[in-house]
C-alpha atoms as a PDB file:
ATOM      1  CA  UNK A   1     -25.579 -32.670  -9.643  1.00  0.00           C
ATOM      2  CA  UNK A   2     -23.517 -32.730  -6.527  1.00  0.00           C
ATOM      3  CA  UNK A   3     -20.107 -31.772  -8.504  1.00  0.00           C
ATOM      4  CA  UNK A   4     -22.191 -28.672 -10.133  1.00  0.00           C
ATOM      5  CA  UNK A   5     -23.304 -27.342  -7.079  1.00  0.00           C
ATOM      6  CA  UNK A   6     -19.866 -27.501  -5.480  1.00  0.00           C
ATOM      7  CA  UNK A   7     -18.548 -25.768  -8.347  1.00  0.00           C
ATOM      8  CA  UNK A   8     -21.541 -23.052  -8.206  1.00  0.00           C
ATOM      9  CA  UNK A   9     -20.845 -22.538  -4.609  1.00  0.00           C
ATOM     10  CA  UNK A  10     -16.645 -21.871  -5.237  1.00  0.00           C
ATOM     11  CA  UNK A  11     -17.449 -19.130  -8.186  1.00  0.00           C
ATOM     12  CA  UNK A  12     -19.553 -17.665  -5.881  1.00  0.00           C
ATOM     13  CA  UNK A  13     -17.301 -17.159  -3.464  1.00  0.00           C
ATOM     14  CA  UNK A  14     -14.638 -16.331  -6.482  1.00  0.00           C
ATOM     15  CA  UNK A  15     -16.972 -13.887  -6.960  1.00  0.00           C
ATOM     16  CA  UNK A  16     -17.413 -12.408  -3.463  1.00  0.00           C
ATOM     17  CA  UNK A  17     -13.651 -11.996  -3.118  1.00  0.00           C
ATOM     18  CA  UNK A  18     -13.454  -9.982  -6.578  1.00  0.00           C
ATOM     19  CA  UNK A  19     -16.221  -7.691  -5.623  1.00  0.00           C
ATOM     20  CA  UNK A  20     -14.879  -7.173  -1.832  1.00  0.00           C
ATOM     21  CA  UNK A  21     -11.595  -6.386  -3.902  1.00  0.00           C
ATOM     22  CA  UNK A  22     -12.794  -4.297  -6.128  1.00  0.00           C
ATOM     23  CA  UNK A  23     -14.841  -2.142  -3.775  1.00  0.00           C
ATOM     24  CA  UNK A  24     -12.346  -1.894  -0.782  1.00  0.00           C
ATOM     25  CA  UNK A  25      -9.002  -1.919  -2.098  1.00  0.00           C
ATOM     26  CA  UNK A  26      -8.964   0.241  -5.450  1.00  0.00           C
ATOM     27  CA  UNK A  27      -5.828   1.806  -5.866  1.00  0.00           C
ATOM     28  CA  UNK A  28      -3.403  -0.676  -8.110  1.00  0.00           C
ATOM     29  CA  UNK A  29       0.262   0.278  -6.212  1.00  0.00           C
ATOM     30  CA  UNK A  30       1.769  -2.831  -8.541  1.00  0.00           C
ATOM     31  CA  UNK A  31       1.093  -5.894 -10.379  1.00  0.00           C
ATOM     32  CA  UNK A  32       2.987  -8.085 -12.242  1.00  0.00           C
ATOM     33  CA  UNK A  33       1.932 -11.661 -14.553  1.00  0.00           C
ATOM     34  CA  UNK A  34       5.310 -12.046 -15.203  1.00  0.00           C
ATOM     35  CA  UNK A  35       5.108 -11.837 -19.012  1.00  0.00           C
ATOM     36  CA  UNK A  36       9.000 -10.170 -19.457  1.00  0.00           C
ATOM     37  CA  UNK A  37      11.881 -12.749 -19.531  1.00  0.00           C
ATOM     38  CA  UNK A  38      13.208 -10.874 -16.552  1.00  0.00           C
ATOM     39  CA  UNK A  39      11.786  -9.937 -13.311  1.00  0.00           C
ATOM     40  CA  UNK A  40      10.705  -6.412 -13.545  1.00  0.00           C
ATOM     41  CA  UNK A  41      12.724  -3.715 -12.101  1.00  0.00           C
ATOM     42  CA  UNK A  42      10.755  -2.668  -9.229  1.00  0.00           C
ATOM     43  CA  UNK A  43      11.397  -6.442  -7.600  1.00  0.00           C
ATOM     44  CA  UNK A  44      14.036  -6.659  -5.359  1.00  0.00           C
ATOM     45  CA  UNK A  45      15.875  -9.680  -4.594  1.00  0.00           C
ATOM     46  CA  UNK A  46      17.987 -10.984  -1.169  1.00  0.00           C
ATOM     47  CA  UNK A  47      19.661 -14.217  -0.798  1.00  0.00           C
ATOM     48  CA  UNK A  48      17.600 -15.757  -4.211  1.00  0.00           C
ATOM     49  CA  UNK A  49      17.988 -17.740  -7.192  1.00  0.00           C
ATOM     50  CA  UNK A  50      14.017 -16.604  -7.849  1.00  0.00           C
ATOM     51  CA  UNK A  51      13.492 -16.248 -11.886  1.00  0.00           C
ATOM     52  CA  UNK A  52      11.143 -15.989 -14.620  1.00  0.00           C
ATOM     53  CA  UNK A  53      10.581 -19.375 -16.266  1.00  0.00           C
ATOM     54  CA  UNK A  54       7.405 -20.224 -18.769  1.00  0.00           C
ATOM     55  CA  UNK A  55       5.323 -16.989 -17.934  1.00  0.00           C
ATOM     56  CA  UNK A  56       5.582 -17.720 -13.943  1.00  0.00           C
ATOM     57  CA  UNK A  57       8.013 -16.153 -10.882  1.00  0.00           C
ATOM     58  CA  UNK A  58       9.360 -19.208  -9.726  1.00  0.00           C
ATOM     59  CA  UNK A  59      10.983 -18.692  -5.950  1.00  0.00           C
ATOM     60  CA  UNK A  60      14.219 -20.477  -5.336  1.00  0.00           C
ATOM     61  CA  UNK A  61      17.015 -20.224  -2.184  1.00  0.00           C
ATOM     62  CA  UNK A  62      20.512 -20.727  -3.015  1.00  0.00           C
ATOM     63  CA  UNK A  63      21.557 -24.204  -2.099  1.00  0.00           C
ATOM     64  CA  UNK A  64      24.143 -22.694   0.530  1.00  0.00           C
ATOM     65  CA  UNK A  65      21.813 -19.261   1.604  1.00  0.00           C
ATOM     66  CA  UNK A  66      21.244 -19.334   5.364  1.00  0.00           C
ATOM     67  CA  UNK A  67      17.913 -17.625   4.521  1.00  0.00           C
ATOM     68  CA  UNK A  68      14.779 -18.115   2.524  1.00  0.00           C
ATOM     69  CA  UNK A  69      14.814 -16.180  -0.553  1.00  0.00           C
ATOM     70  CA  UNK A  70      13.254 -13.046  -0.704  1.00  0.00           C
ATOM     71  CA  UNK A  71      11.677 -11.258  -3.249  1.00  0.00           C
ATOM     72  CA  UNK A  72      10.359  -7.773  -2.084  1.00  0.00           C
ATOM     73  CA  UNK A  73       8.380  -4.600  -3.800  1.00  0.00           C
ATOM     74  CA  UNK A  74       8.620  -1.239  -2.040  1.00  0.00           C
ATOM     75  CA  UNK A  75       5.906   1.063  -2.065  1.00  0.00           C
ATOM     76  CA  UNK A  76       4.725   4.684  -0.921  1.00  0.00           C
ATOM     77  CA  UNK A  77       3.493   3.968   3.229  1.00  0.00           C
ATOM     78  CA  UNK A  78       0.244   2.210   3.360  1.00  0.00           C
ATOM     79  CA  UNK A  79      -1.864   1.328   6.449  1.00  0.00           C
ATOM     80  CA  UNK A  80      -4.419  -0.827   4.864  1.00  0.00           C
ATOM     81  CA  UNK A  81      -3.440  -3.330   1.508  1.00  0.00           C
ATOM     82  CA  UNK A  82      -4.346  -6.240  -0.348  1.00  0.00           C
ATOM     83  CA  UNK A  83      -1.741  -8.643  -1.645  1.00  0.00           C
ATOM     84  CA  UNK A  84      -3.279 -11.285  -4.241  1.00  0.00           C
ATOM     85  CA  UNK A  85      -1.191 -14.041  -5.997  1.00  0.00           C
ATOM     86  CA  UNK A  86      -1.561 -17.459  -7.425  1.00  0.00           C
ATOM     87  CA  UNK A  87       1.163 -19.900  -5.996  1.00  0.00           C
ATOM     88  CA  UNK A  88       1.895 -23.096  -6.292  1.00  0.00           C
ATOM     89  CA  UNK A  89       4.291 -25.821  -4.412  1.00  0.00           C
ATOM     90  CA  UNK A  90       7.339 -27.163  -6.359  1.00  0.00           C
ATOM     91  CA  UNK A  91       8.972 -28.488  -4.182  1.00  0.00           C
ATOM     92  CA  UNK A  92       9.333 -25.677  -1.698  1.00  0.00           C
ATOM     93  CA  UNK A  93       7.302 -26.780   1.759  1.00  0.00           C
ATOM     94  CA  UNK A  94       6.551 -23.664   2.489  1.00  0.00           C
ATOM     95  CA  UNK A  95       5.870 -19.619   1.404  1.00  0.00           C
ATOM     96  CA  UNK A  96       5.352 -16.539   3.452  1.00  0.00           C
ATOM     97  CA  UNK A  97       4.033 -12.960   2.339  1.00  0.00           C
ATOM     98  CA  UNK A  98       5.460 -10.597   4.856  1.00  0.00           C
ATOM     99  CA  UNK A  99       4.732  -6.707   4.929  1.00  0.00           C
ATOM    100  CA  UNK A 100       7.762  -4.565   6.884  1.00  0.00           C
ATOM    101  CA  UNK A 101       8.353  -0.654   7.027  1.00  0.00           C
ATOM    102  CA  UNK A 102      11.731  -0.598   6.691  1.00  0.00           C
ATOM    103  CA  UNK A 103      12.426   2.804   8.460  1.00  0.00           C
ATOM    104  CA  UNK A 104      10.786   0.849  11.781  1.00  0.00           C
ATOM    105  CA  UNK A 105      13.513  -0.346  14.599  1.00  0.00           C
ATOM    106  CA  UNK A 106      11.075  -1.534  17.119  1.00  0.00           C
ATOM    107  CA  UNK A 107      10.902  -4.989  15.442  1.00  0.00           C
ATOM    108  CA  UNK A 108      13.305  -7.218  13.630  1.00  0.00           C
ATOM    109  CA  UNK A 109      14.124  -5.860  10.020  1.00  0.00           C
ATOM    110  CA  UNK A 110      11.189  -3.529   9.880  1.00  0.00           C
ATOM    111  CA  UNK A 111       8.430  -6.992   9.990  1.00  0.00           C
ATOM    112  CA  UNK A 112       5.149  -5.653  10.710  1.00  0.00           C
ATOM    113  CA  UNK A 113       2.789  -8.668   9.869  1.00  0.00           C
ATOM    114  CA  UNK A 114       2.581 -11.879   7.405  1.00  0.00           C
ATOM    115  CA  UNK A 115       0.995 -14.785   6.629  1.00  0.00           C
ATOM    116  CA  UNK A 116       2.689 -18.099   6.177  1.00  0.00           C
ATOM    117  CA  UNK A 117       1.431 -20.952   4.095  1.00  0.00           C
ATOM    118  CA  UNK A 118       2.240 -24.849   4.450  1.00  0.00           C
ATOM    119  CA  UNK A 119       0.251 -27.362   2.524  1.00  0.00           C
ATOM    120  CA  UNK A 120      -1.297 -27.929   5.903  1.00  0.00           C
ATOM    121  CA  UNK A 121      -1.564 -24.800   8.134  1.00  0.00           C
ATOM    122  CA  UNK A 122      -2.016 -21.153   6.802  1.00  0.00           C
ATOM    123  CA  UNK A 123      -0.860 -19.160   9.936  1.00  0.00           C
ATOM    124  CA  UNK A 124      -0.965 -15.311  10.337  1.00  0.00           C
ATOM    125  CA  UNK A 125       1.395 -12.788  12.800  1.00  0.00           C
ATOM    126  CA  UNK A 126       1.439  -9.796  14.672  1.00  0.00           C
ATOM    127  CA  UNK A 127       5.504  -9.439  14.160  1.00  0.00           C
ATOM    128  CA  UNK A 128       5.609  -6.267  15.484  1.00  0.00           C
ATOM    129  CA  UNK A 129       4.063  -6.488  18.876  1.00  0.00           C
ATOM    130  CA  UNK A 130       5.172 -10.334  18.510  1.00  0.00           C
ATOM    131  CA  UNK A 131       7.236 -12.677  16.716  1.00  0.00           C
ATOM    132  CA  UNK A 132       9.565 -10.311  15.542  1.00  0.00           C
ATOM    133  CA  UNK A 133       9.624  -7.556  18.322  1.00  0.00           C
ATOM    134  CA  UNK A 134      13.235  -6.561  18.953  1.00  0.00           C
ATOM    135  CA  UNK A 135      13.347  -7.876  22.641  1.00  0.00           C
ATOM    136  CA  UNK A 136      11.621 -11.364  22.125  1.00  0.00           C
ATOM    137  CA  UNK A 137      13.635 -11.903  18.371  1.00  0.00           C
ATOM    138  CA  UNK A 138      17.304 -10.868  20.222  1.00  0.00           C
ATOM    139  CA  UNK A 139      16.368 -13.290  22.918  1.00  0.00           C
ATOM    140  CA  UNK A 140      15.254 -15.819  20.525  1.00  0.00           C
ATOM    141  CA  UNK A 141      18.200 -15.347  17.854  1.00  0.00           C
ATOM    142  CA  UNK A 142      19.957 -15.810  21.345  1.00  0.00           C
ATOM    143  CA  UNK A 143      19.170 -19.216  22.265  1.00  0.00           C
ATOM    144  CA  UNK A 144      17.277 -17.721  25.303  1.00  0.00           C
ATOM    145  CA  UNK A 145      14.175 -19.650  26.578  1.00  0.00           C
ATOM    146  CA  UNK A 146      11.063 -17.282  26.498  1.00  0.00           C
ATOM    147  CA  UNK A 147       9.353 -16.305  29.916  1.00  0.00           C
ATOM    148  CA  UNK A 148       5.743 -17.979  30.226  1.00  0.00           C
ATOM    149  CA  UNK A 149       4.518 -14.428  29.770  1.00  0.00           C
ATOM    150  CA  UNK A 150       6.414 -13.416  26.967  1.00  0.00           C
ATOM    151  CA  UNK A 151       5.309 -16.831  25.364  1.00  0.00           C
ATOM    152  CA  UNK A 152       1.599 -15.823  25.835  1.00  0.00           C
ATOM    153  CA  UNK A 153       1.221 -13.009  24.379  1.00  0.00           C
ATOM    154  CA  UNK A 154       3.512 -14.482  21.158  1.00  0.00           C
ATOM    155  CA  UNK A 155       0.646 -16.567  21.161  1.00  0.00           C
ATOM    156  CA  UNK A 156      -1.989 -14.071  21.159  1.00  0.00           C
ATOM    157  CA  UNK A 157      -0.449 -12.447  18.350  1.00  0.00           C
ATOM    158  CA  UNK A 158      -0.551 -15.598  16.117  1.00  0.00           C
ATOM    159  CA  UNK A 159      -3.446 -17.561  14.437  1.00  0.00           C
ATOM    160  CA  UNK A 160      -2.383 -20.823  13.478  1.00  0.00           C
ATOM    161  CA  UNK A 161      -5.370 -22.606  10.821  1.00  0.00           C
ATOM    162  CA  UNK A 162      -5.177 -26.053   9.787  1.00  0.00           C
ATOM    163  CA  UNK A 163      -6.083 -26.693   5.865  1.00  0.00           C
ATOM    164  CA  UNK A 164      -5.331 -29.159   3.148  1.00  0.00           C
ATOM    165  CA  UNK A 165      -3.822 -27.748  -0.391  1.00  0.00           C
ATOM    166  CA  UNK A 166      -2.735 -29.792  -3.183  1.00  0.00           C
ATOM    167  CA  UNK A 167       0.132 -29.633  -3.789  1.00  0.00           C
ATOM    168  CA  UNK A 168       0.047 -30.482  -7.409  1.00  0.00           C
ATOM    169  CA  UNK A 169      -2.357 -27.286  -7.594  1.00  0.00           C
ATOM    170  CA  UNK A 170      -2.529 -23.744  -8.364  1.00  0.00           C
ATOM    171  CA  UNK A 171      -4.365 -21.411  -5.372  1.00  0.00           C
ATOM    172  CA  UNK A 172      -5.512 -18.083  -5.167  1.00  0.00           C
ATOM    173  CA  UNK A 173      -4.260 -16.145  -1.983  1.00  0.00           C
ATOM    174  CA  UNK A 174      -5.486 -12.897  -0.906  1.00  0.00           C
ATOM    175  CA  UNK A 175      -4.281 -10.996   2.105  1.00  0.00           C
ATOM    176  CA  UNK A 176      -6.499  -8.231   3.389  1.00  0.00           C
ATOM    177  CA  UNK A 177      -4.800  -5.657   6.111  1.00  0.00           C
ATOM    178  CA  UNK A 178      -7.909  -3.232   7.413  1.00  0.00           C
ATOM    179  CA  UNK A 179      -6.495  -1.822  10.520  1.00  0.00           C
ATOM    180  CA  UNK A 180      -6.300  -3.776  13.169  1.00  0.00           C
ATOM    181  CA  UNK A 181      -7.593  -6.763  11.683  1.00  0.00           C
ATOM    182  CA  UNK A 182      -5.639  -8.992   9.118  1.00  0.00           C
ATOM    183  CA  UNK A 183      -8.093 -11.803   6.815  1.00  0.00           C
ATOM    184  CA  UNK A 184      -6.617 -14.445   4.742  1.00  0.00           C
ATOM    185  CA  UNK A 185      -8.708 -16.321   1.603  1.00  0.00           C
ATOM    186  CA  UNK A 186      -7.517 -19.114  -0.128  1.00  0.00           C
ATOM    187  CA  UNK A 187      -9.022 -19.957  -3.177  1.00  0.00           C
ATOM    188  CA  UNK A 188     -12.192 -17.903  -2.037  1.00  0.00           C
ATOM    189  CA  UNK A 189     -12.693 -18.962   1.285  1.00  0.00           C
ATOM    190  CA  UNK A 190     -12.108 -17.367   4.265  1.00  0.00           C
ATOM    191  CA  UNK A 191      -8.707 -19.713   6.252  1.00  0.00           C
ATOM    192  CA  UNK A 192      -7.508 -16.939   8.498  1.00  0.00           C
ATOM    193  CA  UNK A 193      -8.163 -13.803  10.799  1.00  0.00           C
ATOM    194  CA  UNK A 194      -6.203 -12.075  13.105  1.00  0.00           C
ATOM    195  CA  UNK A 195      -6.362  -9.126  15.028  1.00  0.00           C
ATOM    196  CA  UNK A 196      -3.688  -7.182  16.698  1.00  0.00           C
ATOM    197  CA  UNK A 197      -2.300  -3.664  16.973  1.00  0.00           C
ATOM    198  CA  UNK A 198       0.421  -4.571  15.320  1.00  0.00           C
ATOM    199  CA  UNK A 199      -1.256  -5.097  12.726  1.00  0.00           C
ATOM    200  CA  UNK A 200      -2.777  -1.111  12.104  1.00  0.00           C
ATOM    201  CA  UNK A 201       0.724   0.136  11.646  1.00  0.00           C
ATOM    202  CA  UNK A 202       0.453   2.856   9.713  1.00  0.00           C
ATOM    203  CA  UNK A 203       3.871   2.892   7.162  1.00  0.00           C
ATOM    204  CA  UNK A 204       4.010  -0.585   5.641  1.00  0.00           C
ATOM    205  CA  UNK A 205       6.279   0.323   2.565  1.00  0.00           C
ATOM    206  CA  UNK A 206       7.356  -3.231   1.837  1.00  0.00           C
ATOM    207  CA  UNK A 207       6.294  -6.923   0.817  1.00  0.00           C
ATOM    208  CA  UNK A 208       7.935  -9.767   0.597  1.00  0.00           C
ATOM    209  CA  UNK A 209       7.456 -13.183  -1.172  1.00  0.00           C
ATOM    210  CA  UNK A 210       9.741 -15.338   0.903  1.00  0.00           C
ATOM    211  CA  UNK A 211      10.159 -19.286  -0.592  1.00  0.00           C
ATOM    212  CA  UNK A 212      11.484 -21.396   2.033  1.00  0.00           C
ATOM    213  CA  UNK A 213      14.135 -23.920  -0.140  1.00  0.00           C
ATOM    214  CA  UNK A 214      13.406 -24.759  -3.378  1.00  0.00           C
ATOM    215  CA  UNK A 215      10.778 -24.178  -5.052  1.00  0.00           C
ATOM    216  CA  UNK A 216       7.243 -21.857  -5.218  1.00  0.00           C
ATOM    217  CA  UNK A 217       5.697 -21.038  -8.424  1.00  0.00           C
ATOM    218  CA  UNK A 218       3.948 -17.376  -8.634  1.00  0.00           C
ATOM    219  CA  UNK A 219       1.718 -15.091 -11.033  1.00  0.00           C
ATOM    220  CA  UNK A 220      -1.154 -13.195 -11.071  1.00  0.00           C
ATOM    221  CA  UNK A 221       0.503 -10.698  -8.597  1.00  0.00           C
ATOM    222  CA  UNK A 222      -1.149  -7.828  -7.338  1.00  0.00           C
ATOM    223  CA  UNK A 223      -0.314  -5.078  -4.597  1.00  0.00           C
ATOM    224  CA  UNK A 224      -3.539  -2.755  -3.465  1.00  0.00           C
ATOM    225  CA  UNK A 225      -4.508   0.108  -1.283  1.00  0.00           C
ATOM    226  CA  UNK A 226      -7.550   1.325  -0.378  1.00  0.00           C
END
């Protein structure tokens, strides 16, 4: 009895998350199951081995890369989105979803906002106004210590969650961006919420799935605007 209503309980909040989805964020910009034998055209790729093996994206950095691989999609500007994909760990101890405008110079490469997940932590950023500001990432890329200031408000724009994913497992991530305010759901429940001006930027015309080593198993990818 106690199995079926634990089971009852996470298709209803399956359910929930479709609805919200379908309701909120109904204009399909991209999606991709990864069907094709080769990633589609419309996927960029920086510093990545990433490739399309048994019907899944699977994420992979070059052994010698000084940076994660990326795999980006660009898109007409967008202030609010949803980002949905299934991921799971191969290997990889870590993934991040990160939304940039690339025409933007205030921060570090255009980074806006993104989420980054850990088998144990699923932690969300303001990069404009944070992280990734052009100041506090020169100072950092610097070797520069941080000012207690500057290191408080870094932390207001960050919200660090603990959880515990299998890592033998497929999960279900959606991102929701809504102005100012920035939700993350794993596997139908709610692990993450942030708010920030950063955040309500106005252009985001980019995403990234970023695999940190080797590897992260994706499908089920889709990009939406309200």
């Amino acid at each position: 009895m106690k199995t079926i209503v634990v089971l009852s309980l996470t298709l209803v909040a399956c359910n929930l998350v479709s609805n919200l989805r379908a309701e909120e964020f109904d204009t399909l910009l991209f999606s991709d199951e990864f069907e094709s034998e080769s990633l589609d055209r419309r996927w960029g790729s920086w510093k990545s081995e990433s490739m399309i093996r048994d019907g899944v994206l699977v994420g992979i950095t070059p052994k010698d890369a000084d940076h994660p691989s990326v795999n980006s999609i660009d898109f007409e500007p967008q202030s609010d989105l949803e980002i949905s994909v299934s991921f799971r760990f191969q290997g990889s101890p870590s993934l991040s979803v990160m939304i940039r405008d690339l025409d933007y110079k205030g921060s570090h490469a255009g980074h806006i906002c993104h989420v980054a997940i850990k088998p144990n932590s699923v932690t969300l950023y303001d990069g404009k106004t944070g992280l990734f500001r052009k100041d506090i990432r020169d100072k950092r890329k610097a070797g520069q210590k941080l000012d207690a200031k500057t290191k408080a408000l870094v932390k207001r724009k960050t919200s660090r969650n603990s959880v515990k994913l299998d890592q033998d497992a497929w999960h279900d991530l959606v991102i929701r961006i809504s102005g100012d305010v920035m939700e993350v759901f794993v596997d139908g429940e709610k692990t993450g919420r942030l708010r920030s001006e950063g955040i309500a930027h106005a252009t985001k015309s980019n995403m990234n799935l970023t695999t940190v080593d080797r590897e992260v198993l994706y499908d089920h990818f889709a990009l939406r605007a309200r």
